[in-house]
C-alpha atoms as a PDB file:
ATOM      1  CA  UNK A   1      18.689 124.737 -36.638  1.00  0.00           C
ATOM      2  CA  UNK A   2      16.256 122.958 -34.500  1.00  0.00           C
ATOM      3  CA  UNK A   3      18.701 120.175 -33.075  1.00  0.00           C
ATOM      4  CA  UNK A   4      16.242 117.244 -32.256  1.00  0.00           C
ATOM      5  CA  UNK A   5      14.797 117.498 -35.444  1.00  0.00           C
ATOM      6  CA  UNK A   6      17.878 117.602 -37.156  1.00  0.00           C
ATOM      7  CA  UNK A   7      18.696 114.539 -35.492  1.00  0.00           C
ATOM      8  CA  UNK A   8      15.499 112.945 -36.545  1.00  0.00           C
ATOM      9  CA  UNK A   9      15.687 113.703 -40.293  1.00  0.00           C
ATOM     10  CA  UNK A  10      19.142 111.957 -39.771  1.00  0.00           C
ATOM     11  CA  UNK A  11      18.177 108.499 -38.566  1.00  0.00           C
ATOM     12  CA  UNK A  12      15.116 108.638 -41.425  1.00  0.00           C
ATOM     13  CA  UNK A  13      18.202 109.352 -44.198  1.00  0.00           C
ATOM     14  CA  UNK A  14      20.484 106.576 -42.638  1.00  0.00           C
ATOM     15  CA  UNK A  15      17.304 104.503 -42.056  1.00  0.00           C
ATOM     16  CA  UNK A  16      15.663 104.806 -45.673  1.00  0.00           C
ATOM     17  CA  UNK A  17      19.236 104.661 -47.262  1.00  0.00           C
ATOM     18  CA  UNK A  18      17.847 108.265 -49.467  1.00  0.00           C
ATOM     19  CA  UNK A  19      17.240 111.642 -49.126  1.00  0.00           C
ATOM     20  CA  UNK A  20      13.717 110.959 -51.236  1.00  0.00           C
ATOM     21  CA  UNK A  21      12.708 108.174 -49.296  1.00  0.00           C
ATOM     22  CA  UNK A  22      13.321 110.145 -46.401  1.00  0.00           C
ATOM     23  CA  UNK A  23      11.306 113.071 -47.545  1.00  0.00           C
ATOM     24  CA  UNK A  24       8.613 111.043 -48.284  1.00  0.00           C
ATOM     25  CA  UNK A  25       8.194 109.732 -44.926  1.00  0.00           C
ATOM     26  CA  UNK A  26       8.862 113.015 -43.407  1.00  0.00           C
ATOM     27  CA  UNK A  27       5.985 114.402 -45.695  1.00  0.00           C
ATOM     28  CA  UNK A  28       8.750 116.984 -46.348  1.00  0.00           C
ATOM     29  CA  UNK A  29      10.499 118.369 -49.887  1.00  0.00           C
ATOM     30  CA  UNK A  30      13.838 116.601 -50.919  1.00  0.00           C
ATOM     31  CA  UNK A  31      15.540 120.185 -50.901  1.00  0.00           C
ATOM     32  CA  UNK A  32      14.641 120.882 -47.199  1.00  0.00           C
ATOM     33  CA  UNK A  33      16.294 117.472 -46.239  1.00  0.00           C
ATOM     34  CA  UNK A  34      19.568 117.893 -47.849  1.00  0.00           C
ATOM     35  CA  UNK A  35      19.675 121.317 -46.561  1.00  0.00           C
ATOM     36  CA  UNK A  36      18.899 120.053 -42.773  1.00  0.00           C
ATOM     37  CA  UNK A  37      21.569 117.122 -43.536  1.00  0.00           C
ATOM     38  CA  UNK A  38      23.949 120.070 -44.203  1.00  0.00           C
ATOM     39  CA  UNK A  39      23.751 122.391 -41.575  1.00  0.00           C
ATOM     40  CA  UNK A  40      23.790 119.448 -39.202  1.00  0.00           C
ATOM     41  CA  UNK A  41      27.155 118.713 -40.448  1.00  0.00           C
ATOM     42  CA  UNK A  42      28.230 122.094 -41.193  1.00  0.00           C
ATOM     43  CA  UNK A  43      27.599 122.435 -36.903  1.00  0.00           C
ATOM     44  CA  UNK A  44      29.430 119.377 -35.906  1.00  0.00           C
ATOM     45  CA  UNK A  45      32.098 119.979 -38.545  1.00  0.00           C
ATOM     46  CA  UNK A  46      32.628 116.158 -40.165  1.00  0.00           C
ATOM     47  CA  UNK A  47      30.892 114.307 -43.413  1.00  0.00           C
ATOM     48  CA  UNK A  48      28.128 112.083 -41.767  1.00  0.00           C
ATOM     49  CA  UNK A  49      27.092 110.614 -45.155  1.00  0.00           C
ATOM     50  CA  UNK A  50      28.793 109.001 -48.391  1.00  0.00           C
ATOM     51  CA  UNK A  51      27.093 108.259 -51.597  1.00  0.00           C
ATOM     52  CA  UNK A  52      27.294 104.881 -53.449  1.00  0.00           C
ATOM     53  CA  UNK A  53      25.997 102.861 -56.078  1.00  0.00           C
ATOM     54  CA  UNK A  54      23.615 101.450 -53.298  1.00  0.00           C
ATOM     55  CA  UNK A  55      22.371 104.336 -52.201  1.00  0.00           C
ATOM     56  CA  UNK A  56      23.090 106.486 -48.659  1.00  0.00           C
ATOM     57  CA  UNK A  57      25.237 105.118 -46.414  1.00  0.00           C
ATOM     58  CA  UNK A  58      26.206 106.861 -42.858  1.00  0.00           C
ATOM     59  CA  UNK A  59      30.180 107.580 -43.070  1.00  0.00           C
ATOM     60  CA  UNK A  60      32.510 106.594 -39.834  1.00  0.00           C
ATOM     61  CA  UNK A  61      31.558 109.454 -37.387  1.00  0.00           C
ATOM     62  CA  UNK A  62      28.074 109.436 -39.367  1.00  0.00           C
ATOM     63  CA  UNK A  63      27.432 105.720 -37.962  1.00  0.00           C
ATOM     64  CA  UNK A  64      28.598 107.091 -34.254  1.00  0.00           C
ATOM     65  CA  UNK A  65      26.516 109.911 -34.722  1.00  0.00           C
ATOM     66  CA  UNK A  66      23.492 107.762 -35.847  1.00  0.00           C
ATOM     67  CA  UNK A  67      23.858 105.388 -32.368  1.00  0.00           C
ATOM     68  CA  UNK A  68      24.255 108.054 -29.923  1.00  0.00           C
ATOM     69  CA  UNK A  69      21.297 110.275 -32.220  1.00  0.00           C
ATOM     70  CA  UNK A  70      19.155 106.900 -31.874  1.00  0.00           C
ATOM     71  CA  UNK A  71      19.446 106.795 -28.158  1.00  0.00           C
ATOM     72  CA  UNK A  72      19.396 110.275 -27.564  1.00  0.00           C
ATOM     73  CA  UNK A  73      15.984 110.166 -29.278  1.00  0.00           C
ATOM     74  CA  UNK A  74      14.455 107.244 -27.557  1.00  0.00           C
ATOM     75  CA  UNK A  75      15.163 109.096 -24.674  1.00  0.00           C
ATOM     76  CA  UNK A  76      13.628 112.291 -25.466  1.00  0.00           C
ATOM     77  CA  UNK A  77      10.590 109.941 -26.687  1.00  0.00           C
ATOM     78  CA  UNK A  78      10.356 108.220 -22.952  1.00  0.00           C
ATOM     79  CA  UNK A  79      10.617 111.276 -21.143  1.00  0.00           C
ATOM     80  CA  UNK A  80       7.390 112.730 -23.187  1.00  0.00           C
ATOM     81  CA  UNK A  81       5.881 109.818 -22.800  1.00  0.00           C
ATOM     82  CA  UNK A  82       6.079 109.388 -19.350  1.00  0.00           C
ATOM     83  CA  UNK A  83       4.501 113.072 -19.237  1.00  0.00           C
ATOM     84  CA  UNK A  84       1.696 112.444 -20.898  1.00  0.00           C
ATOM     85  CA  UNK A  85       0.656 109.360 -19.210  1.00  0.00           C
ATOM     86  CA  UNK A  86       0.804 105.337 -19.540  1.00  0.00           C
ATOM     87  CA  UNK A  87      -2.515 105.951 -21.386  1.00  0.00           C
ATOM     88  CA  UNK A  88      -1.430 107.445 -24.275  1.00  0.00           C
ATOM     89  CA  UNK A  89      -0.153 105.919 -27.530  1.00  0.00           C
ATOM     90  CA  UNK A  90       2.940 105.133 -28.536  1.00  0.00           C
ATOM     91  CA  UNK A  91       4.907 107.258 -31.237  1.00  0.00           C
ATOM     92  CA  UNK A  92       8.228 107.105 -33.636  1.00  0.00           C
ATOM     93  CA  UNK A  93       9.912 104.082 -35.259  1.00  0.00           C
ATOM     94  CA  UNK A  94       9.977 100.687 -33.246  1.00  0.00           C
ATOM     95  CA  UNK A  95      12.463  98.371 -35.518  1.00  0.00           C
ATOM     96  CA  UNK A  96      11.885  94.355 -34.291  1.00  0.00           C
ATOM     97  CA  UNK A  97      13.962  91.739 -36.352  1.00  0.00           C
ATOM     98  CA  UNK A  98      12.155  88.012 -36.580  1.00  0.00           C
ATOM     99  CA  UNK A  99      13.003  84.821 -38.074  1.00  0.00           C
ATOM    100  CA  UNK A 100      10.708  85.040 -41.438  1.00  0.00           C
ATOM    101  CA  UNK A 101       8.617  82.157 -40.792  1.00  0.00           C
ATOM    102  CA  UNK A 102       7.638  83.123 -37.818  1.00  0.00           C
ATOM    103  CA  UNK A 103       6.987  86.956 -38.417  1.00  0.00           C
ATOM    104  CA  UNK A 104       4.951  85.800 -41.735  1.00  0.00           C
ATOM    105  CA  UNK A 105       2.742  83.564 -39.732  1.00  0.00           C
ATOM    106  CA  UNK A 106       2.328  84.562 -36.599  1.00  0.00           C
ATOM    107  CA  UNK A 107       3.277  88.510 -36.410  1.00  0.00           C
ATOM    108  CA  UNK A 108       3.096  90.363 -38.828  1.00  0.00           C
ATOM    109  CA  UNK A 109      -1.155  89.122 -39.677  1.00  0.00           C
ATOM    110  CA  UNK A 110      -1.320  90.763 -36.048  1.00  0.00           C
ATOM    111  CA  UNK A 111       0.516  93.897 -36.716  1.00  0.00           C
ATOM    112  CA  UNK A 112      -2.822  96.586 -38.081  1.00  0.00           C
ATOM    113  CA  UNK A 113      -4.215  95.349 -34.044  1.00  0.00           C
ATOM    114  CA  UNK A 114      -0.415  97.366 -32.518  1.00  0.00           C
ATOM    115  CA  UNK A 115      -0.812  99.848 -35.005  1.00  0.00           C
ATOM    116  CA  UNK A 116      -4.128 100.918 -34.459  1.00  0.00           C
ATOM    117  CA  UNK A 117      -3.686 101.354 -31.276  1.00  0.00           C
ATOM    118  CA  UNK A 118      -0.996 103.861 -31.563  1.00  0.00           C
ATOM    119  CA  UNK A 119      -1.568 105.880 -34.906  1.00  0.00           C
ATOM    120  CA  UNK A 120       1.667 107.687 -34.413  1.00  0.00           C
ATOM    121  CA  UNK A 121       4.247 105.110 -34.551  1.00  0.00           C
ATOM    122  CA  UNK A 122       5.978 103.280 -37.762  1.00  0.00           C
ATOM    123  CA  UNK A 123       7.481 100.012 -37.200  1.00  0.00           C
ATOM    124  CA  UNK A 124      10.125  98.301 -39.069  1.00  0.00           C
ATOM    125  CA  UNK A 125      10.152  94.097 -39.285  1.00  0.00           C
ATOM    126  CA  UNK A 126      13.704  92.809 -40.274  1.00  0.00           C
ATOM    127  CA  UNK A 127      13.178  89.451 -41.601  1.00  0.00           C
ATOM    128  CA  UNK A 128      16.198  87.411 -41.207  1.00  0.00           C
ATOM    129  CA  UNK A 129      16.759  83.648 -39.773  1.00  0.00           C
ATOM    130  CA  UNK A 130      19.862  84.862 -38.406  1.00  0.00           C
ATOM    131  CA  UNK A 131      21.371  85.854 -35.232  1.00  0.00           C
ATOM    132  CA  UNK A 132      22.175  89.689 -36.100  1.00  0.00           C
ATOM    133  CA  UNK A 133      23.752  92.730 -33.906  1.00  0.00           C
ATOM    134  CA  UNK A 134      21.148  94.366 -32.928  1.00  0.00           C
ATOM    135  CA  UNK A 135      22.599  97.630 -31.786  1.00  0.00           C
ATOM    136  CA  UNK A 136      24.808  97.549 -35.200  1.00  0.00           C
ATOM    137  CA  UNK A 137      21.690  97.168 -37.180  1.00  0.00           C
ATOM    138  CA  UNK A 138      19.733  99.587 -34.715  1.00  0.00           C
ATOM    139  CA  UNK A 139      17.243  97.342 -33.109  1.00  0.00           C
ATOM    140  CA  UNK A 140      15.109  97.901 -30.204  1.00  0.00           C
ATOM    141  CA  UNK A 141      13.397  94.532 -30.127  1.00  0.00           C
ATOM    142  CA  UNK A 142      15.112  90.694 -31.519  1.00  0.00           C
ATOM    143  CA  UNK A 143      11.817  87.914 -31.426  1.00  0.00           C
ATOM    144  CA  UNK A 144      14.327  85.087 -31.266  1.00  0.00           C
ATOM    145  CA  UNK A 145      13.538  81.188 -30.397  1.00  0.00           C
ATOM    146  CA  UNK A 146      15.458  78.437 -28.677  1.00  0.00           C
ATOM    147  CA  UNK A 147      18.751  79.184 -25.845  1.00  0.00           C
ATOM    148  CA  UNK A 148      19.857  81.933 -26.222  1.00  0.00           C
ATOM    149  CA  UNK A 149      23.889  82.185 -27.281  1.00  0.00           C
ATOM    150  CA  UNK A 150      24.477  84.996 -24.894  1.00  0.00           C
ATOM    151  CA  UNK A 151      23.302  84.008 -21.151  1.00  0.00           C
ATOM    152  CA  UNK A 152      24.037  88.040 -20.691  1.00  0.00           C
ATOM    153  CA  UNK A 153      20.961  89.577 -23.212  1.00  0.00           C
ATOM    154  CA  UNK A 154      19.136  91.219 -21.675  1.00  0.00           C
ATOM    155  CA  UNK A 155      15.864  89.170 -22.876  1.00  0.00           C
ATOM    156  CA  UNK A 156      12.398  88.217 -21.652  1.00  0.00           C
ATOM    157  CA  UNK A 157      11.063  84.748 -22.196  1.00  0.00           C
ATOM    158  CA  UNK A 158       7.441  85.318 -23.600  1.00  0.00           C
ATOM    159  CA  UNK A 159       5.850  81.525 -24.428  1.00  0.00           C
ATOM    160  CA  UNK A 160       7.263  77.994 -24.263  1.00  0.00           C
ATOM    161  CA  UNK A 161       6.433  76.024 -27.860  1.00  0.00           C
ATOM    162  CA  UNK A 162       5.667  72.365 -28.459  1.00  0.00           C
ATOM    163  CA  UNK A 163       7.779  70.679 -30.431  1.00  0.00           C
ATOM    164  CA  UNK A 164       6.753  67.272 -32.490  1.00  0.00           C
ATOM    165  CA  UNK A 165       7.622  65.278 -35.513  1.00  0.00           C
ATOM    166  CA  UNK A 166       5.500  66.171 -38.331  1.00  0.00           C
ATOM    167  CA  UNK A 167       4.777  64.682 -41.599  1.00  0.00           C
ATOM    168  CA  UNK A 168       1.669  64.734 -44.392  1.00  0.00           C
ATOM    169  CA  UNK A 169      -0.641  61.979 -44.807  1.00  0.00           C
ATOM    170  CA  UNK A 170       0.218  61.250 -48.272  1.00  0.00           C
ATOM    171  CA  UNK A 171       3.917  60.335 -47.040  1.00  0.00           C
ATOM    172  CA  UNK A 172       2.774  58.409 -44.595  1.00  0.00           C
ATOM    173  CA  UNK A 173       0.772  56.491 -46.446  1.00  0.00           C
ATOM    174  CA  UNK A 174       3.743  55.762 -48.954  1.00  0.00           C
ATOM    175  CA  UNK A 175       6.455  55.221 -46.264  1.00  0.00           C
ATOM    176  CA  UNK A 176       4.712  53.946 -43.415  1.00  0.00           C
ATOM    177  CA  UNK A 177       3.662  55.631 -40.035  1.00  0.00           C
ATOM    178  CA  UNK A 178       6.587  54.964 -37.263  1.00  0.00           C
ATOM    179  CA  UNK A 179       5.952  53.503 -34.030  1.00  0.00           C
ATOM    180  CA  UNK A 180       8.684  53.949 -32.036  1.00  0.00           C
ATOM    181  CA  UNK A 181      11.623  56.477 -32.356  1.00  0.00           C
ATOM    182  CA  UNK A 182      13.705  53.927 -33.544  1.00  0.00           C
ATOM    183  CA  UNK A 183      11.608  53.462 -36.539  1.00  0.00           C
ATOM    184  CA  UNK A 184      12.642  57.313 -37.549  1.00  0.00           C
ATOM    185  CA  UNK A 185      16.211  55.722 -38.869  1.00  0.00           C
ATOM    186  CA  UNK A 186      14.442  54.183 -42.061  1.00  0.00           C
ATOM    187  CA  UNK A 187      12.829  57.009 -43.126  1.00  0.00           C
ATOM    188  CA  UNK A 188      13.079  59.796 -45.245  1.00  0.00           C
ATOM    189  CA  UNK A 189      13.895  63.329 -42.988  1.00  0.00           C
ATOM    190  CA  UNK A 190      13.640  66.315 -44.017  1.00  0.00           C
ATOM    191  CA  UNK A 191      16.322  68.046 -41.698  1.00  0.00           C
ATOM    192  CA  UNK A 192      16.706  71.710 -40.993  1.00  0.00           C
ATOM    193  CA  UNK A 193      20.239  72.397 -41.131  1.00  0.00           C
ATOM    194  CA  UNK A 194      20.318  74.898 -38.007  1.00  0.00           C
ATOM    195  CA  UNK A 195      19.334  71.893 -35.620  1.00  0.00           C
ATOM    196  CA  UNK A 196      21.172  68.461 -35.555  1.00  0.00           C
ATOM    197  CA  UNK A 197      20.348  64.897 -37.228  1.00  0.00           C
ATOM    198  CA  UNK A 198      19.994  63.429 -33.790  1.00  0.00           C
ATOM    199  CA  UNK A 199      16.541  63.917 -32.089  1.00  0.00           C
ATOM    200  CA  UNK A 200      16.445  62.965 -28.763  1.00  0.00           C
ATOM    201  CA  UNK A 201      12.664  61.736 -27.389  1.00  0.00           C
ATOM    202  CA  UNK A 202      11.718  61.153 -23.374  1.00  0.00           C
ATOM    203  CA  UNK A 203       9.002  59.059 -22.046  1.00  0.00           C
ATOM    204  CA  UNK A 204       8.492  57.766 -18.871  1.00  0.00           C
ATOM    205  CA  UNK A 205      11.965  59.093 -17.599  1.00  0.00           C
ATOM    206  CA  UNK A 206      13.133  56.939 -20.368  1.00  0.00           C
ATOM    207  CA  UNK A 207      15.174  58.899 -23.378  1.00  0.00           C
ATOM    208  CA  UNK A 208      16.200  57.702 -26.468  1.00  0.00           C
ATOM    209  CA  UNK A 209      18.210  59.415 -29.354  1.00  0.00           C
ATOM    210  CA  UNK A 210      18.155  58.703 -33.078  1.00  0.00           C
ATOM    211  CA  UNK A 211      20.440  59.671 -35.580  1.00  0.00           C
ATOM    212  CA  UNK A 212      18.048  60.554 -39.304  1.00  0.00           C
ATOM    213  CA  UNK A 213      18.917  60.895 -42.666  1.00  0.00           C
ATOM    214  CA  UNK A 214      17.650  62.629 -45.678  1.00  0.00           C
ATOM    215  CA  UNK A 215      18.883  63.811 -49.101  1.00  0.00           C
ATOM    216  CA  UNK A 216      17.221  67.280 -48.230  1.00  0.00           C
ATOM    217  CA  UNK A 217      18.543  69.487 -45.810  1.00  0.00           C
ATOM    218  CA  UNK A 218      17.942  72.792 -45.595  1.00  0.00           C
ATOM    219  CA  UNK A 219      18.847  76.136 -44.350  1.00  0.00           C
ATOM    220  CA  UNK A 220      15.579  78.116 -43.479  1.00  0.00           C
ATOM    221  CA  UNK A 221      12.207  77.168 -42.421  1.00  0.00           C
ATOM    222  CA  UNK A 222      10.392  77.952 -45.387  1.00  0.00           C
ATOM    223  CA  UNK A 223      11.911  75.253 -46.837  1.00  0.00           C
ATOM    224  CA  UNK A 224      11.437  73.387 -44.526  1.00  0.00           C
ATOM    225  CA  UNK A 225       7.854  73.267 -44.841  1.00  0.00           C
ATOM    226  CA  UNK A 226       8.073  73.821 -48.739  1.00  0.00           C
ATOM    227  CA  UNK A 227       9.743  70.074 -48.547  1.00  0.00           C
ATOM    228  CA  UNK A 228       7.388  68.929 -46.132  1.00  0.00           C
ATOM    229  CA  UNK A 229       4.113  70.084 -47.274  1.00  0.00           C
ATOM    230  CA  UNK A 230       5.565  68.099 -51.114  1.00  0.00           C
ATOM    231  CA  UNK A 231       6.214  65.381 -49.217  1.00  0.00           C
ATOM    232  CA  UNK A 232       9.391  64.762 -48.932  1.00  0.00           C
ATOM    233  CA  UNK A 233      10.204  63.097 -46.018  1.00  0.00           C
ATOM    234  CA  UNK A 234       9.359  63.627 -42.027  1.00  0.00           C
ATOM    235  CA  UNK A 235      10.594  66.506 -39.736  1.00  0.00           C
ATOM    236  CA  UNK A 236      11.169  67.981 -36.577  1.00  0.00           C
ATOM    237  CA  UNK A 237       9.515  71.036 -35.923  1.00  0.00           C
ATOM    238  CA  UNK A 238       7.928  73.331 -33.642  1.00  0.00           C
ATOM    239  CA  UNK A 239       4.025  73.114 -33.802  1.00  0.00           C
ATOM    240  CA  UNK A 240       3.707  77.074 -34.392  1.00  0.00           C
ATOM    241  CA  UNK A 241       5.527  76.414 -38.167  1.00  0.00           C
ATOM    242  CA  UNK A 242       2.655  74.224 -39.402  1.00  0.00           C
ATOM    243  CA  UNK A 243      -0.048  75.213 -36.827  1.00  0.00           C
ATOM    244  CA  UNK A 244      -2.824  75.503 -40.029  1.00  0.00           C
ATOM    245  CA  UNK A 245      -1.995  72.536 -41.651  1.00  0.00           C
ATOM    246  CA  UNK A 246      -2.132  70.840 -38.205  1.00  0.00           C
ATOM    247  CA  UNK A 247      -5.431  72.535 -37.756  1.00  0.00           C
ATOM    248  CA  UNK A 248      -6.532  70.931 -40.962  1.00  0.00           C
ATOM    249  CA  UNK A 249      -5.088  67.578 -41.324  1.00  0.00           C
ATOM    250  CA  UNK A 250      -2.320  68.743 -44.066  1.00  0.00           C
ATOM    251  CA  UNK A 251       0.047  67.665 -41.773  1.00  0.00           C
ATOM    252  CA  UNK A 252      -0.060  65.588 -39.263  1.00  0.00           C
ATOM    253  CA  UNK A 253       1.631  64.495 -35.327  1.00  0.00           C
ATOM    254  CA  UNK A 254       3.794  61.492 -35.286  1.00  0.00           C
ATOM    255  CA  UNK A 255       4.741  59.254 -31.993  1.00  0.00           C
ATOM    256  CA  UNK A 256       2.725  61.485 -29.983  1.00  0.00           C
ATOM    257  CA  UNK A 257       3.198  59.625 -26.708  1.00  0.00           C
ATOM    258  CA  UNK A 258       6.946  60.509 -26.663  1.00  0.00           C
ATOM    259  CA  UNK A 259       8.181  63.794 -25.966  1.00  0.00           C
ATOM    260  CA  UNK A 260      10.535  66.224 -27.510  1.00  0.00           C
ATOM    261  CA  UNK A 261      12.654  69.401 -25.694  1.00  0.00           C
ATOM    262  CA  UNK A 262       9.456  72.352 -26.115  1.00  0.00           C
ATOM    263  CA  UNK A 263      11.493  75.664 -27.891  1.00  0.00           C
ATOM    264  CA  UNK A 264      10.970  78.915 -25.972  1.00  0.00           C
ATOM    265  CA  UNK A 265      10.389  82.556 -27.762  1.00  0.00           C
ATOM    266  CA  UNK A 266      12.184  85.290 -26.492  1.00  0.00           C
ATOM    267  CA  UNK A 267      12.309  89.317 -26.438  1.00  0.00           C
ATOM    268  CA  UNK A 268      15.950  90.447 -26.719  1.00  0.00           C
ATOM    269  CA  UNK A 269      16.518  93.697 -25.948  1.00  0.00           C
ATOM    270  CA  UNK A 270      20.100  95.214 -27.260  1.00  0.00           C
ATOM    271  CA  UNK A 271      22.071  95.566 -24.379  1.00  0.00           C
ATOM    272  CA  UNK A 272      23.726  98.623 -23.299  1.00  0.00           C
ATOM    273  CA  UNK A 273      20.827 100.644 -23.887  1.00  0.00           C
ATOM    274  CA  UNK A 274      17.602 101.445 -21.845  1.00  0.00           C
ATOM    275  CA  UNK A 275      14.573  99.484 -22.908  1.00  0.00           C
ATOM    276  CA  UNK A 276      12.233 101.776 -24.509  1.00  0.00           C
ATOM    277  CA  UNK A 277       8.299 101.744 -24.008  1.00  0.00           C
ATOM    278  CA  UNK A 278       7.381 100.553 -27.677  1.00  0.00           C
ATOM    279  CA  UNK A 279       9.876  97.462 -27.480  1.00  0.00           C
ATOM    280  CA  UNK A 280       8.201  96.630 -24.188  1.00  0.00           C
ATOM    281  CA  UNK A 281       4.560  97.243 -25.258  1.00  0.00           C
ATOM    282  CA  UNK A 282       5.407  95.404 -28.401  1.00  0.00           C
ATOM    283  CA  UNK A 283       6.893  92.577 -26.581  1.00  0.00           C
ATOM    284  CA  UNK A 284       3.925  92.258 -24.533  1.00  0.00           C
ATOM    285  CA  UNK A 285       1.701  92.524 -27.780  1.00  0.00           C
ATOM    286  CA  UNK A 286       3.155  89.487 -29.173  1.00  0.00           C
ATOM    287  CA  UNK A 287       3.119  87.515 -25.716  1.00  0.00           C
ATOM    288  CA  UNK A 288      -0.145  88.177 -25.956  1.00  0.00           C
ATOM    289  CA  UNK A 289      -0.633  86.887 -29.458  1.00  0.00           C
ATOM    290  CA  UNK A 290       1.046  83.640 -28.420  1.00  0.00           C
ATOM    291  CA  UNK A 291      -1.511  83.303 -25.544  1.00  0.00           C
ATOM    292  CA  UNK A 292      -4.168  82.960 -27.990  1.00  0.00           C
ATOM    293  CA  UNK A 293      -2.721  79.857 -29.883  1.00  0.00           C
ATOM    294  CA  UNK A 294      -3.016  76.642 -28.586  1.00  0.00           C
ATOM    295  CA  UNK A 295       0.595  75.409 -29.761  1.00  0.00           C
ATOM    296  CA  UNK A 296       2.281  77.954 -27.132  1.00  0.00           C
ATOM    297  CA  UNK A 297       2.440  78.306 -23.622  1.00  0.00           C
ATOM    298  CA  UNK A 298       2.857  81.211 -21.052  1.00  0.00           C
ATOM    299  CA  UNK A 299       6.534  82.288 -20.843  1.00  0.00           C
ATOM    300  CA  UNK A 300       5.867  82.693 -17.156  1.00  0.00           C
ATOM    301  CA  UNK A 301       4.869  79.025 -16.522  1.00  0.00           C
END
C-alpha cells in the first residue's frame, strides 16, 4: 500500500463526505477507493470512518488521523515544492473560509486569475459569516474583517477599508438627507446585528456618538444590503459591500466630512501549524485584488 497516497484518498473521503464523490475527483473507480480506505485501516488497526444518514463522516481516531494526515501532507507538498523551485505552480487542495458577501463580491469573480496560474491545485471557499475553528474544520487560510478576537492568530493584515453611512437616493428623498450625526437619531437604520446601534463619528479631533434605531435588524450582510438597496432605512457599512452601487449612484455617501473607524481584512492562518505556500500565495493574491479597488487601502500603510 502506497502510504502517502493512502493518506490522500483519505482526506478526499473525509473531505467530499463519499466514497463516489471522492472517486470522482480522484478520476479513480469507487471499488479502488473503498479498497484503499480498507487496507489503510486494516494497517493501523482502528475504524477511521462511520456511515450515516448524511453521508461519510471520519470516526474518533479517523478525525485524529485526518489532522495529523492533513499536515503530514502539506508538508510533503512544501518540501516538493521547494525542490522544484519558487517558479513553479502550486498543487493540491487550498481550503479558505470568507464571510459570503465578501467572497461573492470581491473573491471568488477573481478566483479563474489563481487558478490559472496553477492548473494543479483545487481550492475549497467555505462561505460562512462566522468566526469558525479553522484547524477543526481543516483550514489553511480564514479572510476575516475587523479586530481580531484572538490577539495570538497568527494573521496578516492585507488592506485597511473605508467605512461610511450609506443609503439610496430614493430614501433620501422620502426621509430627508442628514446633516449632522445627530440627525441619524430620526431616521430609519437598517442595523447589522453583528455591530452595535451606536456609531461613533470623528472630525476635527471632535467625536460624537449616536445611538439609531430601526425595525430591521439583521444578521448577515446580504441582508443588509437586500434592506438597503429596497430602501429601508440608512446603514453603516464598509464601502467594499456596496462598492457597484456606489460606483453607480444606487447608493449613495452620507455626512461625508465626518469620519468613521476604517475595518481592516485579515489572513488568519490556523495556528499550530506551519503556513503552507498556497495559503501564502493566496493571501497575497487577494491583497493584491484589494490593491486594485479604490475602497481599500494597503495593509502595510
Amino acid at each position: 500500500m502506497d502510504r502517502y497516497q493512502a493518506m490522500t484518498t483519505f482526506l478526499r473521503v473525509v473531505d467530499t463526505g463519499s466514497f463516489s464523490a471522492a472517486a470522482r475527483q480522484l478520476n479513480v473507480g469507487q471499488p479502488a477507493i473503498s479498497k484503499t480506505i480498507a487496507q489503510l485501516e486494516n494497517v493501523l488497526q482502528v475504524s477511521l470512518l462511520t456511515r450515516s444518514t448524511h453521508g461519510l463522516s471520519p470516526t474518533e481516531a479517523g478525525q485524529r488521523y485526518y489532522e495529523r494526515a492533513r499536515v503530514a501532507i502539506q508538508e510533503a507538498d512544501e518540501a516538493e515544492l521547494a525542490a522544484r523551485g519558487a517558479g513553479s505552480g502550486l498543487r493540491g487542495r487550498l481550503r479558505v473560509s470568507a464571510a459570503t458577501t465578501f467572497a461573492r463580491l470581491h473573491v471568488v469573480p477573481y478566483l479563474p486569475r489563481f487558478l490559472s496560474e496553477h492548473p494543479e491545485l483545487d481550492i475549497d471557499v467555505i462561505l460562512d459569516d462566522r468566526t469558525i475553528d479553522l484547524v477543526a474544520e481543516g483550514v489553511d487560510l480564514s479572510l476575516r474583517m475587523g479586530s481580531l478576537a484572538d490577539s495570538t492568530a497568527l494573521a496578516r493584515k492585507l488592506a485597511t477599508g473605508r467605512r461610511s453611512v450609506l443609503a439610496t437616493p430614493r430614501y433620501l428623498a422620502h426621509a430627508g438627507e442628514p446633516r449632522a450625526p445627530s440627525d441619524l437619531a430620526g431616521h430609519e437604520a437598517v442595523v447589522y446585528t453583528q455591530q452595535a446601534n451606536i456609531w461613533s463619528f470623528t472630525r476635527d479631533g471632535t467625536e460624537v456618538s449616536v445611538a439609531v434605531h430601526g425595525r430591521v435588524r439583521l444578521s448577515a450582510a446580504e441582508g443588509l444590503r437586500a434592506a438597503v438597496l429596497a430602501d429601508m432605512g440608512l446603514t453603516i457599512a464598509s464601502d467594499w459591500m456596496f462598492a457597484e452601487e456606489i460606483a453607480n449612484g444606487a447608493v449613495q455617501r452620507i455626512l461625508t466630512n465626518w469620519h468613521l473607524p476604517k475595518i481592516d481584512l485579515w489572513a488568519v492562518f490556523p495556528t499550530g501549524r506551519m503556513v503552507t505556500a498556497k495559503a501564502r500565495q493566496f493571501a497575497t493574491f487577494v491583497e493584491a485584488i484589494m490593491a486594485e479597488g479604490s475602497e481599500w487601502h494597503s495593509g502595510q500603510e
